[in-house]
Protein backbone atom coordinates (compact mmCIF):
# COMPACT_ATOMS: atom_id res chain seq x y z
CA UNK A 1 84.31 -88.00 -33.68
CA UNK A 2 84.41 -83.80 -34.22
CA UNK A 3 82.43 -81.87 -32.13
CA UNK A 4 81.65 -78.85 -33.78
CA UNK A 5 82.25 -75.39 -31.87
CA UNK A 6 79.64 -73.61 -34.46
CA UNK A 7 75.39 -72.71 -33.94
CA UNK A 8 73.06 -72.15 -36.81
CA UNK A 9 72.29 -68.59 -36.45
CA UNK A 10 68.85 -67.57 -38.36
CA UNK A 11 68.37 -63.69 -39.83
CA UNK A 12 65.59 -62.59 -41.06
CA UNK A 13 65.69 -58.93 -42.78
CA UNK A 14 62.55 -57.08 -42.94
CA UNK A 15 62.11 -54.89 -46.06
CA UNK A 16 58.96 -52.65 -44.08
CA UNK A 17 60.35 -49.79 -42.63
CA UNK A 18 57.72 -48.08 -40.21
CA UNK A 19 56.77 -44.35 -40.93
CA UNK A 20 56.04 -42.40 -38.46
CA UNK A 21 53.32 -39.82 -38.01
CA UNK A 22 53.69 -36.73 -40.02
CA UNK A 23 53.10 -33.58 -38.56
CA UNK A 24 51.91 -30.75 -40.88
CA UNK A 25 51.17 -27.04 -39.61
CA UNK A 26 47.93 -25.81 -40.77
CA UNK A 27 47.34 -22.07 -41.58
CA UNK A 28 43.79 -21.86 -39.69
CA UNK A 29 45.93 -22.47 -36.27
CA UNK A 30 46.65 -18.92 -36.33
CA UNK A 31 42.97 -17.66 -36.50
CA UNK A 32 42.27 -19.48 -33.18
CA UNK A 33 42.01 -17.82 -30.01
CA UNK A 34 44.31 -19.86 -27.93
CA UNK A 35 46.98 -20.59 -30.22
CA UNK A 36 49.73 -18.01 -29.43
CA UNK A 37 49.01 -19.67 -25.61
CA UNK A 38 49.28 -23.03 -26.75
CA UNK A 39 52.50 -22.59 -28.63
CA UNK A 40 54.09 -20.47 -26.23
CA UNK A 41 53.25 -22.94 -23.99
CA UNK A 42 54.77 -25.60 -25.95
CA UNK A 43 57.98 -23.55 -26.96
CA UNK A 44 58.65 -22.37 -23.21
CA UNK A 45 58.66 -25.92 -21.58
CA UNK A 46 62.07 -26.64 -20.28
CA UNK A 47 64.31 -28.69 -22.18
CA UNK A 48 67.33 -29.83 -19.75
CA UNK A 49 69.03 -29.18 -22.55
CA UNK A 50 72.76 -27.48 -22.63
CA UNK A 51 73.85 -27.88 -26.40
CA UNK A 52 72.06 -25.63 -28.52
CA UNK A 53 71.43 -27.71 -31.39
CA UNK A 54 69.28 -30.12 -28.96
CA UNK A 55 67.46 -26.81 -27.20
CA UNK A 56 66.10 -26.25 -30.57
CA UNK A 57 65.26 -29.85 -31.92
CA UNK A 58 63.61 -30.40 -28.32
CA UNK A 59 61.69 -27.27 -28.04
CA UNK A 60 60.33 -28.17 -31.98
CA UNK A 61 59.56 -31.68 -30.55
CA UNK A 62 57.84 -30.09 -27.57
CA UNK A 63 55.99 -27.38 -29.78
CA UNK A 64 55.06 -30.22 -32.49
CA UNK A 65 53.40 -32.29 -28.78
CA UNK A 66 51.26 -29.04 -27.87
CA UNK A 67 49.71 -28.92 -31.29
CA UNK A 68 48.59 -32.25 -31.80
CA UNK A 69 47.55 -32.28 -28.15
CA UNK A 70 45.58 -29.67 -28.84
């Protein structure tokens, strides 16, 4: 008698691919009073960043946090 070296291996492939949430800029940010402090806020944060393609991306991210904090 064989004994087989082989398992069944079961894969299941989900066709649902999770979106995220969208952030959209609205225009009436810029008539309120704190926004310029809430961006610069969220722009200025330090990054620990030293490439400057990831500065920008993670100063976006960190602006995009502010706002919908705010």
């Amino acid at each position: 008698m064989q004994i087989s070296d082989h398992w069944p291996c079961n894969i299941s492939i989900s066709i649902i691919i999770p979106k995220g949430q969208i952030f959209h800029f609205e225009n009436f940010y810029l008539q309120q009073t704190n926004f310029s402090q809430v961006a610069q806020k969220g722009w200025f944060d330090p990054t620990n960043q030293s490439d400057k393609e990831k500065i920008i991306t993670t100063k976006c991210k960190n602006l995009r946090k502010v706002l919908r904090e705010w």
